[in-house]
PDB file of N, CA and C in Angstrom:
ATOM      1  N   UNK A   1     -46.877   2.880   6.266  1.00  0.00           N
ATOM      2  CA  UNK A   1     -45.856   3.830   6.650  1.00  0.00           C
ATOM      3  C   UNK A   1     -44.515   3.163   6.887  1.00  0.00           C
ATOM      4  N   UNK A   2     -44.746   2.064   7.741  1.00  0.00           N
ATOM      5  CA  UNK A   2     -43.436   1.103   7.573  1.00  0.00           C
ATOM      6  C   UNK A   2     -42.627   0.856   6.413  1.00  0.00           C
ATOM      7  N   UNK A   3     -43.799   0.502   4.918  1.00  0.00           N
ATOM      8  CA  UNK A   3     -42.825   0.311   3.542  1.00  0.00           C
ATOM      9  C   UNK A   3     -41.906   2.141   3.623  1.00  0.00           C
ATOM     10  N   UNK A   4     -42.682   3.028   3.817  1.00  0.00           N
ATOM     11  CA  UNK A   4     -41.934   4.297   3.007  1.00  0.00           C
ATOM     12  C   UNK A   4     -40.462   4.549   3.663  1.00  0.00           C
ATOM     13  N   UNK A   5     -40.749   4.390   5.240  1.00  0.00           N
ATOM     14  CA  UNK A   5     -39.232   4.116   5.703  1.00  0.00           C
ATOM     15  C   UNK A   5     -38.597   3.017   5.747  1.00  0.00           C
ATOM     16  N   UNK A   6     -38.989   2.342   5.483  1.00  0.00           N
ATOM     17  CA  UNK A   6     -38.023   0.725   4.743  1.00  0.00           C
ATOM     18  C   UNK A   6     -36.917   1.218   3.615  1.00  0.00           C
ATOM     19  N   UNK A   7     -38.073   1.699   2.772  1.00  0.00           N
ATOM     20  CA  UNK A   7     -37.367   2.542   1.516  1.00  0.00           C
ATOM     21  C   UNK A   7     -36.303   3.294   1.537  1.00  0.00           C
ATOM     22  N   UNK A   8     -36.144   4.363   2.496  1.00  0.00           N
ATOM     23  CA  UNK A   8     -36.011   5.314   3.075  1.00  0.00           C
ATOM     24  C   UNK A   8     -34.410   5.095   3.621  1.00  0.00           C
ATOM     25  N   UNK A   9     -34.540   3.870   4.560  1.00  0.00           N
ATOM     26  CA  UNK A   9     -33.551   3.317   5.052  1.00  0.00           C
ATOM     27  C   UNK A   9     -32.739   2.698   4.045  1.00  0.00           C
ATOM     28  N   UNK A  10     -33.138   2.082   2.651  1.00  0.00           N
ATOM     29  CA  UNK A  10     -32.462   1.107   1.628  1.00  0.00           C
ATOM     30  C   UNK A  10     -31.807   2.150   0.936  1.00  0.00           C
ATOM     31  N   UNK A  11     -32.072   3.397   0.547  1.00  0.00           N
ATOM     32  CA  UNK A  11     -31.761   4.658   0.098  1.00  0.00           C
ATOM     33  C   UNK A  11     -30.477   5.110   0.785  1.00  0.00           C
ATOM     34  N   UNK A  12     -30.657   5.500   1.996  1.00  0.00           N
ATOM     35  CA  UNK A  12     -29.914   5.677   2.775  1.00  0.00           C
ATOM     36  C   UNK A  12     -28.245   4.667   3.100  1.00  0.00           C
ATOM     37  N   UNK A  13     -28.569   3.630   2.825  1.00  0.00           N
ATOM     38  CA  UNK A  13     -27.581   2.363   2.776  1.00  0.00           C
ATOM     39  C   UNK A  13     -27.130   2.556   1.615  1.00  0.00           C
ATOM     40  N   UNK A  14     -27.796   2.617   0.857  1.00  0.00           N
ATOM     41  CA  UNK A  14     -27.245   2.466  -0.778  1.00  0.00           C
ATOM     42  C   UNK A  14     -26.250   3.837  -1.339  1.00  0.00           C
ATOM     43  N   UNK A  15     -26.643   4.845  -0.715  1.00  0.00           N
ATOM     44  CA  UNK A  15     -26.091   5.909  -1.079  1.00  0.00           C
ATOM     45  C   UNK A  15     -24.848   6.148   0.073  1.00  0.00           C
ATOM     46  N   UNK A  16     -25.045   5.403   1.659  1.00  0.00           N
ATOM     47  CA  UNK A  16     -23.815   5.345   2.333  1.00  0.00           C
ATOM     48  C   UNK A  16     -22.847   4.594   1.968  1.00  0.00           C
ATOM     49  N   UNK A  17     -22.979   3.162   0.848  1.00  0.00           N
ATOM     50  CA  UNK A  17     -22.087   2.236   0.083  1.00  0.00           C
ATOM     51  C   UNK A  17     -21.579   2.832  -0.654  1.00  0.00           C
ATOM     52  N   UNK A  18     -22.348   3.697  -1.643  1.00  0.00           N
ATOM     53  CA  UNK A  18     -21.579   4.123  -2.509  1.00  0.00           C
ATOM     54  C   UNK A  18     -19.908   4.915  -2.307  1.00  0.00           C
ATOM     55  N   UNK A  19     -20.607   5.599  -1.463  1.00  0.00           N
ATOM     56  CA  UNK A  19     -19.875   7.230  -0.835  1.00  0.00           C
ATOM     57  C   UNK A  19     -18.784   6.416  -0.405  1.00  0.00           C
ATOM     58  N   UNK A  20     -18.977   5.585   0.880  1.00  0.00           N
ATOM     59  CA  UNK A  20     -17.914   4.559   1.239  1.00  0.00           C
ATOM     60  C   UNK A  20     -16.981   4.143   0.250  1.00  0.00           C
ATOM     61  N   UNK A  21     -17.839   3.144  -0.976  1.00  0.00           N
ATOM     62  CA  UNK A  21     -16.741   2.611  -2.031  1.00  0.00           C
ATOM     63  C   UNK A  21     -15.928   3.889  -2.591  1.00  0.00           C
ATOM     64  N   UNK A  22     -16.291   4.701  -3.279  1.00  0.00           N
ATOM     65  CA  UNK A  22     -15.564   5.940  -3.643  1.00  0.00           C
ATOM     66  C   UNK A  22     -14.849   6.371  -2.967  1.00  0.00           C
ATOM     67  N   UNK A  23     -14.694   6.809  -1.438  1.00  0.00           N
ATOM     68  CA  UNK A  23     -13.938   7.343  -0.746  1.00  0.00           C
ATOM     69  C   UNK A  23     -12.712   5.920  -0.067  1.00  0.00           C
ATOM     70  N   UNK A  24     -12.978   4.830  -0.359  1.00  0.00           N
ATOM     71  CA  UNK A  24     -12.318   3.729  -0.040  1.00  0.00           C
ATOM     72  C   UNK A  24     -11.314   3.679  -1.545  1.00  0.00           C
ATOM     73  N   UNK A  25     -11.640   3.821  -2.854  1.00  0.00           N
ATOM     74  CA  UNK A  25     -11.320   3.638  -4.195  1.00  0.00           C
ATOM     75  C   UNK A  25     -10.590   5.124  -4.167  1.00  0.00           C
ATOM     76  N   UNK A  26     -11.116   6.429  -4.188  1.00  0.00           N
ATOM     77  CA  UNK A  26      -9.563   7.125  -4.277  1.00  0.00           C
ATOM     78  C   UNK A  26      -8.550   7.313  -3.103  1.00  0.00           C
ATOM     79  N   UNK A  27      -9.002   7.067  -2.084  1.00  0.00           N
ATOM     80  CA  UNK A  27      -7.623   6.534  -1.087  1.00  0.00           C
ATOM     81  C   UNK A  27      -6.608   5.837  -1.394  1.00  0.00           C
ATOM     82  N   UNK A  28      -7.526   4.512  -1.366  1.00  0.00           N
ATOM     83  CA  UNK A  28      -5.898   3.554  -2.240  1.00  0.00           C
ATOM     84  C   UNK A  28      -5.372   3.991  -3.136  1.00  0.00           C
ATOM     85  N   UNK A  29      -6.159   4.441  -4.041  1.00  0.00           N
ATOM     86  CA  UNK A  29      -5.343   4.939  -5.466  1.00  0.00           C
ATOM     87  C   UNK A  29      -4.277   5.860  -5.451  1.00  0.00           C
ATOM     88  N   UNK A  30      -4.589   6.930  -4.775  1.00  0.00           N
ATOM     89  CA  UNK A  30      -3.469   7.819  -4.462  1.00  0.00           C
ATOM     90  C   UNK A  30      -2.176   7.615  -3.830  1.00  0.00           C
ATOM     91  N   UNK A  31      -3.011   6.843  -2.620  1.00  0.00           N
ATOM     92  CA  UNK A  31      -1.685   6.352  -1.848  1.00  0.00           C
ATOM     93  C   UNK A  31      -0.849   5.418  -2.683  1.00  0.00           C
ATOM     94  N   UNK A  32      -1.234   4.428  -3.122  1.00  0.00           N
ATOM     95  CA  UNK A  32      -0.289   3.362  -4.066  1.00  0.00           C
ATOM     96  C   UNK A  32       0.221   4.123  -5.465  1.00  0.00           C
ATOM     97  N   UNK A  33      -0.591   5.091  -5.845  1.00  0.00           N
ATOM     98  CA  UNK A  33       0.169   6.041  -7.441  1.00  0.00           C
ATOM     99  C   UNK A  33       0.814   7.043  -6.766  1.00  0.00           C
ATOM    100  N   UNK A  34       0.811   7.534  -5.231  1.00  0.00           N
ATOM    101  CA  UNK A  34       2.229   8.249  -5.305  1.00  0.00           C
ATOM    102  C   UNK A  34       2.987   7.389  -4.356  1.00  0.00           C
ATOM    103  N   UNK A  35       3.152   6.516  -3.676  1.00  0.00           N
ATOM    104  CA  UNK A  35       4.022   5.512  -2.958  1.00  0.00           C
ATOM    105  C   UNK A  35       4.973   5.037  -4.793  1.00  0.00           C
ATOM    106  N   UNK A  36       4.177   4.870  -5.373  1.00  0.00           N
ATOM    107  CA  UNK A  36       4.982   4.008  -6.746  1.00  0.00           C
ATOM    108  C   UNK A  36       5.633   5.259  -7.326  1.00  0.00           C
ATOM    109  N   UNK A  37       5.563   6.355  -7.342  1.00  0.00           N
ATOM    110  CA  UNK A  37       6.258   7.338  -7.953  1.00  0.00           C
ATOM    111  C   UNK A  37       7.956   7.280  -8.163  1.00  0.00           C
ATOM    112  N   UNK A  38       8.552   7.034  -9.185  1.00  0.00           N
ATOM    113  CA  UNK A  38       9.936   7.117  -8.681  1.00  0.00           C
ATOM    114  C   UNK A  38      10.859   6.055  -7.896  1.00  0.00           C
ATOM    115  N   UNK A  39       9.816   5.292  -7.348  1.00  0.00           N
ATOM    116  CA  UNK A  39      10.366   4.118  -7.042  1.00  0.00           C
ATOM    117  C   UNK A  39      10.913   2.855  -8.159  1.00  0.00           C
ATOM    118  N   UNK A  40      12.059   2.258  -7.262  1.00  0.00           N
ATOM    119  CA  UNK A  40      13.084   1.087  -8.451  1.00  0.00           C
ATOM    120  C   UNK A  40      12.142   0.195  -8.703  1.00  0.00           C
ATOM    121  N   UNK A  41      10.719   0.387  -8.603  1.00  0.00           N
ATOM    122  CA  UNK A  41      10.136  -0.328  -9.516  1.00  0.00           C
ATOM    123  C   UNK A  41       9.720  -0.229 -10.790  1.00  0.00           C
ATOM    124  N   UNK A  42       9.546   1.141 -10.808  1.00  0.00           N
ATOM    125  CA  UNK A  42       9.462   2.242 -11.830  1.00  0.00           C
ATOM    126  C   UNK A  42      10.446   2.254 -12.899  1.00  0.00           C
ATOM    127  N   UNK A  43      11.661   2.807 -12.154  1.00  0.00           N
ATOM    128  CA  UNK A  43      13.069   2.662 -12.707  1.00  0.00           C
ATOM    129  C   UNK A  43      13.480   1.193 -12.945  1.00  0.00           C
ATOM    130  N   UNK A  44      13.190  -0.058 -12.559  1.00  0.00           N
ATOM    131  CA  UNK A  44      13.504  -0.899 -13.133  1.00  0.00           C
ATOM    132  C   UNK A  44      12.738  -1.384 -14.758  1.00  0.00           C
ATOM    133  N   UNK A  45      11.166  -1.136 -14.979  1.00  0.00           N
ATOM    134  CA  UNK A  45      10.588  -1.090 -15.870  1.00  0.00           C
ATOM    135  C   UNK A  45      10.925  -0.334 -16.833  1.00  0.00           C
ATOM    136  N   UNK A  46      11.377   1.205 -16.390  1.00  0.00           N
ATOM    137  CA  UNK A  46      11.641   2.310 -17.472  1.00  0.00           C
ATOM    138  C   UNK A  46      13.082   1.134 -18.219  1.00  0.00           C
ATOM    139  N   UNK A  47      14.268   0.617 -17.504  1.00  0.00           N
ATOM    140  CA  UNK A  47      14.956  -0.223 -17.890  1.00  0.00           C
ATOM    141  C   UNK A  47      14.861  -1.253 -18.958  1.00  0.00           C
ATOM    142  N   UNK A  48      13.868  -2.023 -18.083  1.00  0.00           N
ATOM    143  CA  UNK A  48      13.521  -2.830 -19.029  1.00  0.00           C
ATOM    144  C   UNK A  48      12.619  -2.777 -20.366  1.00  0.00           C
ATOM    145  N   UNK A  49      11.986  -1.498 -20.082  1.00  0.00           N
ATOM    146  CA  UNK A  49      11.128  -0.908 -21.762  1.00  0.00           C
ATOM    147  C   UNK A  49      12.645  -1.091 -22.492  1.00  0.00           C
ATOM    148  N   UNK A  50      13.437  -0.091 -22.013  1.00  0.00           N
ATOM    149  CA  UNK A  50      14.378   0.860 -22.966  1.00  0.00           C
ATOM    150  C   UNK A  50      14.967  -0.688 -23.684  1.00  0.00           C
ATOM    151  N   UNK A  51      15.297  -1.335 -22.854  1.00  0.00           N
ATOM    152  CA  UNK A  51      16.164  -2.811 -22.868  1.00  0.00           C
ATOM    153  C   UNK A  51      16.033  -3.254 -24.191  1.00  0.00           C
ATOM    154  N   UNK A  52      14.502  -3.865 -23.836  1.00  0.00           N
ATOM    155  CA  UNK A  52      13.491  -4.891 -24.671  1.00  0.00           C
ATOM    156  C   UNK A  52      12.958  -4.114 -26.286  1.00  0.00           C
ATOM    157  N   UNK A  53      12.879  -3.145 -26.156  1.00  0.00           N
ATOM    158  CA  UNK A  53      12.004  -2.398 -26.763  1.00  0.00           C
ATOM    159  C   UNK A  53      10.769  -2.770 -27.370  1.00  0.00           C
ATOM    160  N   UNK A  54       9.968  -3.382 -26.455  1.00  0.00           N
ATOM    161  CA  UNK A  54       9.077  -3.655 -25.961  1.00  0.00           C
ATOM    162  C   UNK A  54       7.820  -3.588 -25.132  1.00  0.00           C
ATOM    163  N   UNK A  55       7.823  -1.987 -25.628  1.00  0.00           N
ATOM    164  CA  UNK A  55       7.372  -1.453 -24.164  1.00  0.00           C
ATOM    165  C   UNK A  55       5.831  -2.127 -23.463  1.00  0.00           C
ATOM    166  N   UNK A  56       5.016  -2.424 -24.747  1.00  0.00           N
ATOM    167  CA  UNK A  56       3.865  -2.950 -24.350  1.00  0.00           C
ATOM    168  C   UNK A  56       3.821  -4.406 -23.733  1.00  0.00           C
ATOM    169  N   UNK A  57       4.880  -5.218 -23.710  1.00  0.00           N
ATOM    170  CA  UNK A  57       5.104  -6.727 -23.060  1.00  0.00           C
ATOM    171  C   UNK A  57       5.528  -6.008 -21.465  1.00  0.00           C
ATOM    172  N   UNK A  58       6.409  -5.310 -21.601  1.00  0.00           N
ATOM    173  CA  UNK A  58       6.616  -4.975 -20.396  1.00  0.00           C
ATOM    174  C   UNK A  58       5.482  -4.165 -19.586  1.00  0.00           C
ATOM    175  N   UNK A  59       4.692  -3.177 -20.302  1.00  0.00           N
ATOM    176  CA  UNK A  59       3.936  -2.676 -19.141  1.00  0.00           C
ATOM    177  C   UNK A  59       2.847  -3.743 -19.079  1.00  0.00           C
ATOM    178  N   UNK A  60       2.460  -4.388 -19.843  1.00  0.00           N
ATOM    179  CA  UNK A  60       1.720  -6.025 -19.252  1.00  0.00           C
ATOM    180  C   UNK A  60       2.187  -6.563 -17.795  1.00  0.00           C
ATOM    181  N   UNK A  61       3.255  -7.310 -17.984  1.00  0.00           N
ATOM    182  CA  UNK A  61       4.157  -7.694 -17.264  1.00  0.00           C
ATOM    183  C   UNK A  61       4.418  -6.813 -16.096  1.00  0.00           C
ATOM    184  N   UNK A  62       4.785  -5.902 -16.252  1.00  0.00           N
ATOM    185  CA  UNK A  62       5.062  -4.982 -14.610  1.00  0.00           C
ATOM    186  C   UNK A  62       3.343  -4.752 -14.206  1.00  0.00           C
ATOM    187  N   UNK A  63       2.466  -4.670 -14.759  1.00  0.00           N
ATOM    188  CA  UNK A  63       1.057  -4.564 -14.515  1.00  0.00           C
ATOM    189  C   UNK A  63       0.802  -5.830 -13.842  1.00  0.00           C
ATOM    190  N   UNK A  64       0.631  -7.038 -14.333  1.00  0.00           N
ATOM    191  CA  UNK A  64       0.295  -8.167 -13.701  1.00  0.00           C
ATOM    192  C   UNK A  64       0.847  -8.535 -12.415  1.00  0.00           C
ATOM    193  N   UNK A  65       2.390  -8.165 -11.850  1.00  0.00           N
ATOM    194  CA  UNK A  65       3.428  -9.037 -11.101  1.00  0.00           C
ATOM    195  C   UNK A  65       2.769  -7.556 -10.107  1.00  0.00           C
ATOM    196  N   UNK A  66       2.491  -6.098 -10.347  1.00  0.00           N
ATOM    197  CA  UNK A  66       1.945  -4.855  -9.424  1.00  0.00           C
ATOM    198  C   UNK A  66       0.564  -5.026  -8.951  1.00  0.00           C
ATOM    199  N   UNK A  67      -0.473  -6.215  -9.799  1.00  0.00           N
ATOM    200  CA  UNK A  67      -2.022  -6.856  -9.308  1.00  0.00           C
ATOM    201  C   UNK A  67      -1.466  -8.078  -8.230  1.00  0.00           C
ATOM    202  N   UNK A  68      -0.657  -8.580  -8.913  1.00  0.00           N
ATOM    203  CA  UNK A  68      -0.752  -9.985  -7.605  1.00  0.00           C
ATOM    204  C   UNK A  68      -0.060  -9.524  -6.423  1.00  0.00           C
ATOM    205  N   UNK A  69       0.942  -8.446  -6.652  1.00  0.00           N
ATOM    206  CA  UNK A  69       1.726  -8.385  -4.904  1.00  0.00           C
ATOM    207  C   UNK A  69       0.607  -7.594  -4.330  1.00  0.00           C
ATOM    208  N   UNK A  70      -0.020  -6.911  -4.899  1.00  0.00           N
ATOM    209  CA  UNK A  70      -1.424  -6.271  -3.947  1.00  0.00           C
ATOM    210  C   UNK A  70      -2.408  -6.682  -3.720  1.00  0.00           C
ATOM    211  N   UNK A  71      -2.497  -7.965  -4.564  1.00  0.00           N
ATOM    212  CA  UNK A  71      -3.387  -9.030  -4.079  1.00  0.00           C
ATOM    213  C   UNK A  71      -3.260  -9.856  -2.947  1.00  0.00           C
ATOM    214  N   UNK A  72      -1.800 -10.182  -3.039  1.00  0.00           N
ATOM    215  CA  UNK A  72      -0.871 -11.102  -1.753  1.00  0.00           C
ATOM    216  C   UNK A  72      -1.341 -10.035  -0.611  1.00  0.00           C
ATOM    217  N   UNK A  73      -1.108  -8.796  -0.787  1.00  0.00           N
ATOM    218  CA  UNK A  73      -1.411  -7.841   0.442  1.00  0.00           C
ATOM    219  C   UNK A  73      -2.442  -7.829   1.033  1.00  0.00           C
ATOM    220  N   UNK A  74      -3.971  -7.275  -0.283  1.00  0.00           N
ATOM    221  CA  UNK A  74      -4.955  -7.523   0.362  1.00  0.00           C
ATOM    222  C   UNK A  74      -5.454  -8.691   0.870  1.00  0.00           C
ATOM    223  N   UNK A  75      -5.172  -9.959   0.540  1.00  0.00           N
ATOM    224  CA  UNK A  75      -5.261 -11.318   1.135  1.00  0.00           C
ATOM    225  C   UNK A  75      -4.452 -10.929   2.744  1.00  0.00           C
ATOM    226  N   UNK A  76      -3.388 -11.078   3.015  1.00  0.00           N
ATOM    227  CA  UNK A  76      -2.772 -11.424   3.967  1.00  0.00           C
ATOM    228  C   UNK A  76      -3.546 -10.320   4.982  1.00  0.00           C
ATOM    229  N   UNK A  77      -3.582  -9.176   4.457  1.00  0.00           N
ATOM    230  CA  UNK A  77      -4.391  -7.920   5.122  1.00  0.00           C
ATOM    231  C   UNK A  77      -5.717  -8.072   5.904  1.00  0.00           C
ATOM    232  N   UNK A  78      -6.900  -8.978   4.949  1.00  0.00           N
ATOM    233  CA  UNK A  78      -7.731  -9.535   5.201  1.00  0.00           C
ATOM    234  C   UNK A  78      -7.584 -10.301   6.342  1.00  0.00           C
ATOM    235  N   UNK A  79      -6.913 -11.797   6.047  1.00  0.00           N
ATOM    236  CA  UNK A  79      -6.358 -12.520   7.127  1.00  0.00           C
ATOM    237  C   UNK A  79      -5.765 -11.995   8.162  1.00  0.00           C
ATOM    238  N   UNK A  80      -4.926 -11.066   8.240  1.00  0.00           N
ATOM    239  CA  UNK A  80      -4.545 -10.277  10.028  1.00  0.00           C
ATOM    240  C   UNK A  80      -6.355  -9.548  10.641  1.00  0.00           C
ATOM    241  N   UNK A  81      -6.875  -9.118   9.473  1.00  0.00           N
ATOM    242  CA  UNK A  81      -7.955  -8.492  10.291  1.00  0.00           C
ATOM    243  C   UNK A  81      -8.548  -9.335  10.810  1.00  0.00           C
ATOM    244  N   UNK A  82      -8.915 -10.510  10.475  1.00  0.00           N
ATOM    245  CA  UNK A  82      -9.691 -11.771  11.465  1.00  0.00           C
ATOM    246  C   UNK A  82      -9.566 -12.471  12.017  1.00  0.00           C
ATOM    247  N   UNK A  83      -7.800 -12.662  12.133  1.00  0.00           N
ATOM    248  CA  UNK A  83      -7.301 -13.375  12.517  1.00  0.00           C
ATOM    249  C   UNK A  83      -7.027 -12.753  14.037  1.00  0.00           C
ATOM    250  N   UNK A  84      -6.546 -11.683  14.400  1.00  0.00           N
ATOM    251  CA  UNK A  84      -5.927 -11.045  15.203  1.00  0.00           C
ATOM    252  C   UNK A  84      -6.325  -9.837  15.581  1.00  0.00           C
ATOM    253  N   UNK A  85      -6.842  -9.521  17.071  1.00  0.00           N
ATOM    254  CA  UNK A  85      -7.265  -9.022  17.529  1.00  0.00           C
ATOM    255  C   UNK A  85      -6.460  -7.115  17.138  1.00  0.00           C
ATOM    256  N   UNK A  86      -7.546  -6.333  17.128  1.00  0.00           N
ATOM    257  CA  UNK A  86      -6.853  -4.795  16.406  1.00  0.00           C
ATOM    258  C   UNK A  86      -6.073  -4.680  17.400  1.00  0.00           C
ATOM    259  N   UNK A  87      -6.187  -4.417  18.595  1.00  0.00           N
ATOM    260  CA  UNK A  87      -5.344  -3.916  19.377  1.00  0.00           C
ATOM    261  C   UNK A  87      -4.163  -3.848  19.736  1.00  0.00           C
ATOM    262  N   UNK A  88      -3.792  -5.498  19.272  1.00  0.00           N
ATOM    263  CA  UNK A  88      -2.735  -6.435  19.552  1.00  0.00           C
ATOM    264  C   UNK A  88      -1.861  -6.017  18.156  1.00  0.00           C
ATOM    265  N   UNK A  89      -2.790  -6.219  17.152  1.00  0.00           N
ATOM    266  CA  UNK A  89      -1.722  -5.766  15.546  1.00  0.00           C
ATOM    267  C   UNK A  89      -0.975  -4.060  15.472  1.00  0.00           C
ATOM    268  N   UNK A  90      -2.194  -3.597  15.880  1.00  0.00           N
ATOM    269  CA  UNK A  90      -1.438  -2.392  16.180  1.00  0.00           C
ATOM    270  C   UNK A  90      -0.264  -1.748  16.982  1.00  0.00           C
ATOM    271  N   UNK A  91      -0.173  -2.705  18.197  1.00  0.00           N
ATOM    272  CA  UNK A  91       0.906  -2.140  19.177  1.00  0.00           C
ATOM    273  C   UNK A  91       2.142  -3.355  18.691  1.00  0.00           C
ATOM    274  N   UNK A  92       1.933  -4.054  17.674  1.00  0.00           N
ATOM    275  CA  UNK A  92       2.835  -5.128  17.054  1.00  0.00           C
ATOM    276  C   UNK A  92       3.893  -4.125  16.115  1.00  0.00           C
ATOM    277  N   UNK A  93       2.542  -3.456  15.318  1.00  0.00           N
ATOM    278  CA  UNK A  93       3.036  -2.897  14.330  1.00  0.00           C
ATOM    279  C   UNK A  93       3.848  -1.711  14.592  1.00  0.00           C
ATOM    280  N   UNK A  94       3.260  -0.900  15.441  1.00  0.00           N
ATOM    281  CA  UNK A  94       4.272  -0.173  16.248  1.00  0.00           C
ATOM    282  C   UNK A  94       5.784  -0.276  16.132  1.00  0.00           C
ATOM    283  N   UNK A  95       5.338  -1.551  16.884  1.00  0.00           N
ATOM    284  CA  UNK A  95       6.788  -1.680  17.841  1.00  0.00           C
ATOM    285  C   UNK A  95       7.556  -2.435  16.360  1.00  0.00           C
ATOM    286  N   UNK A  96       7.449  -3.060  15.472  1.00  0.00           N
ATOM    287  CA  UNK A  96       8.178  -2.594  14.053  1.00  0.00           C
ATOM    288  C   UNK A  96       8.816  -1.589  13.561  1.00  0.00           C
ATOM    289  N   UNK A  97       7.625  -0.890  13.688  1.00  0.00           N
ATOM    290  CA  UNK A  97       8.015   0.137  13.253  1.00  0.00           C
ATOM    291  C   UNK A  97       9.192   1.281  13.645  1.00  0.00           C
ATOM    292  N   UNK A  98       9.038   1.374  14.837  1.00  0.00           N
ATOM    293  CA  UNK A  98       9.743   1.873  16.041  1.00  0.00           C
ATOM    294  C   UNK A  98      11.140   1.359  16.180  1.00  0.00           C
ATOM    295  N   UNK A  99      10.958  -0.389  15.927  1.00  0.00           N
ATOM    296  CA  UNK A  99      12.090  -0.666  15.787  1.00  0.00           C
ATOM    297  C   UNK A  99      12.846  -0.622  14.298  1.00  0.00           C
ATOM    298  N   UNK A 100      12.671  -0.489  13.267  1.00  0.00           N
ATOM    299  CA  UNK A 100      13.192  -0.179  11.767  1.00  0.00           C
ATOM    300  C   UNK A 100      13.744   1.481  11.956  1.00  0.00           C
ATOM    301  N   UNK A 101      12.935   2.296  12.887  1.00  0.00           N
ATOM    302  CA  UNK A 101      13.304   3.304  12.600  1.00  0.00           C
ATOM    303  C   UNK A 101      14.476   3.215  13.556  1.00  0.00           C
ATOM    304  N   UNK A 102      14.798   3.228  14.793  1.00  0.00           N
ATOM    305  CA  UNK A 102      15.857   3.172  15.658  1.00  0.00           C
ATOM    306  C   UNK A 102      17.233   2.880  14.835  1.00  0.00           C
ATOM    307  N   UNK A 103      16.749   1.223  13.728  1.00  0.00           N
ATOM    308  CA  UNK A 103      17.833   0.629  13.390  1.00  0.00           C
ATOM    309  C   UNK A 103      18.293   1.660  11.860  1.00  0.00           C
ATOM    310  N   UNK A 104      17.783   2.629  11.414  1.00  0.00           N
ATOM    311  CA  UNK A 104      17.848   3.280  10.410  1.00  0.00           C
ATOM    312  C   UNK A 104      19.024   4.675  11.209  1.00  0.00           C
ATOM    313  N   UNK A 105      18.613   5.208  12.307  1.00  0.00           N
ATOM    314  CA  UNK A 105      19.068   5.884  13.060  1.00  0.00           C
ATOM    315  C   UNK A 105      20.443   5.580  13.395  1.00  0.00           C
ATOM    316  N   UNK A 106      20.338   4.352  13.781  1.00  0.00           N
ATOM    317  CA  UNK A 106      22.285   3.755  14.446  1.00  0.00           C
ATOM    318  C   UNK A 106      22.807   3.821  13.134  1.00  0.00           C
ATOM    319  N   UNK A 107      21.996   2.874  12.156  1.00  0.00           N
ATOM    320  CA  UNK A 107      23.123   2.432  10.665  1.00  0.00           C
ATOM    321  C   UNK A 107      23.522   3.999  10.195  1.00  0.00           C
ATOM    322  N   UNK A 108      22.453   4.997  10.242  1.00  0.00           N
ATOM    323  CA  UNK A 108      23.156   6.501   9.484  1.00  0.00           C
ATOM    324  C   UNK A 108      24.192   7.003  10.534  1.00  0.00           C
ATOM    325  N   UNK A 109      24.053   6.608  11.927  1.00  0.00           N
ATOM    326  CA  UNK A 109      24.687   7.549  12.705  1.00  0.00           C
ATOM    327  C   UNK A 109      26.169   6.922  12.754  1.00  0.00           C
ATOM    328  N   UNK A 110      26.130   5.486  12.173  1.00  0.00           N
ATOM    329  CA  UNK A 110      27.531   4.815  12.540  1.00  0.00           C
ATOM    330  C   UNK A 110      28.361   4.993  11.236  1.00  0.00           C
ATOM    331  N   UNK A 111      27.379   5.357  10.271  1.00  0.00           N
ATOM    332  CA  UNK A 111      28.146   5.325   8.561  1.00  0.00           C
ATOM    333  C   UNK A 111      28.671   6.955   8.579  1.00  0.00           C
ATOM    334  N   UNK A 112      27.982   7.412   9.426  1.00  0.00           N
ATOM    335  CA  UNK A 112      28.069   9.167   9.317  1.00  0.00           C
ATOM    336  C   UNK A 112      29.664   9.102  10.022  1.00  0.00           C
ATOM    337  N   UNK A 113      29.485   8.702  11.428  1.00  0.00           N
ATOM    338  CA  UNK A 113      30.721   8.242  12.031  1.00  0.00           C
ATOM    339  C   UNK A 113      32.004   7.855  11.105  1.00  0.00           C
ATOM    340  N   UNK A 114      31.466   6.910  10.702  1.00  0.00           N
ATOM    341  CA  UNK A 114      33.326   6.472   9.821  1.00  0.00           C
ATOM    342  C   UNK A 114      33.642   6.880   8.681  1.00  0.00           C
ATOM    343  N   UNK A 115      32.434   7.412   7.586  1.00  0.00           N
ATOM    344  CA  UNK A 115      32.631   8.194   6.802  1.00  0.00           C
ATOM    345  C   UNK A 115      33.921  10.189   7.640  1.00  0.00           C
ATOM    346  N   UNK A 116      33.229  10.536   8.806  1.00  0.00           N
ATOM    347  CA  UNK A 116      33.909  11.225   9.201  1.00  0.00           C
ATOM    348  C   UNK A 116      35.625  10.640   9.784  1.00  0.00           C
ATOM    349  N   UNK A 117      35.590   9.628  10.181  1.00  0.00           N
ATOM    350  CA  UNK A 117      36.894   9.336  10.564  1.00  0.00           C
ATOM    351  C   UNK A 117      38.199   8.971   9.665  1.00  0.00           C
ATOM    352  N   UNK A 118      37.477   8.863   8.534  1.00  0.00           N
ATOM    353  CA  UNK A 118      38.147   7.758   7.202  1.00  0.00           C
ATOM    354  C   UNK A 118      38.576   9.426   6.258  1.00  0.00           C
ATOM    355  N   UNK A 119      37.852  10.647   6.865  1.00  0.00           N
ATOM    356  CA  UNK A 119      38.381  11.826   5.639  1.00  0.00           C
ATOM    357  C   UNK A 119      39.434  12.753   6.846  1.00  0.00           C
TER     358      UNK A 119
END
């Protein structure tokens, strides 16, 4: 009786991996194919097709240099997760964050400013 729920349990794992990998595989995907939408990375390639006319060297090329910076990511990504306690990365990241946005806030509110003073 032990083998049938052994089984049972390997079933169970195997079909919770899967589900996991899949639901881990279209997450990223989405998020990184619409984060890349429209972005000057995009527009710099559409450039450089038109440029070169070349289009297949270039989508090589923008393909390879779009695997390694997400490689650099998931590496470094990896490394914060073991390196550094969650709790600590998170209220790090925060406070980044928090602070980019503040500094996004003054720079529009001071350009808004002299753009108004200068008309």
């Amino acid at each position: 009786m032990s083998q049938t729920n052994s089984n049972s349990k390997d079933i169970n794992n195997d079909s919770n991996d899967s589900s996991n990998f899949i639901t881990i595989l279209i997450s990223s995907f989405s998020t990184i194919f619409l984060a890349e939408l429209g972005d000057k990375t995009q527009l710099a390639t559409l450039m450089l097709s038109a440029q070169s006319g070349k289009p297949f060297l270039v989508f090589i090329s923008a393909s390879l240099a779009l695997i390694l910076t997400s490689l650099l990511g998931v590496l470094i990504g990896r490394w914060i997760a073991n390196n550094l306690p969650r709790d600590r990365f998170t209220f790090v990241a925060g406070i980044i964050m928090l602070s980019f946005g503040i500094y996004l806030v003054v720079q529009g509110t001071l350009e808004s400013l002299i753009t108004q003073r200068t008309n």
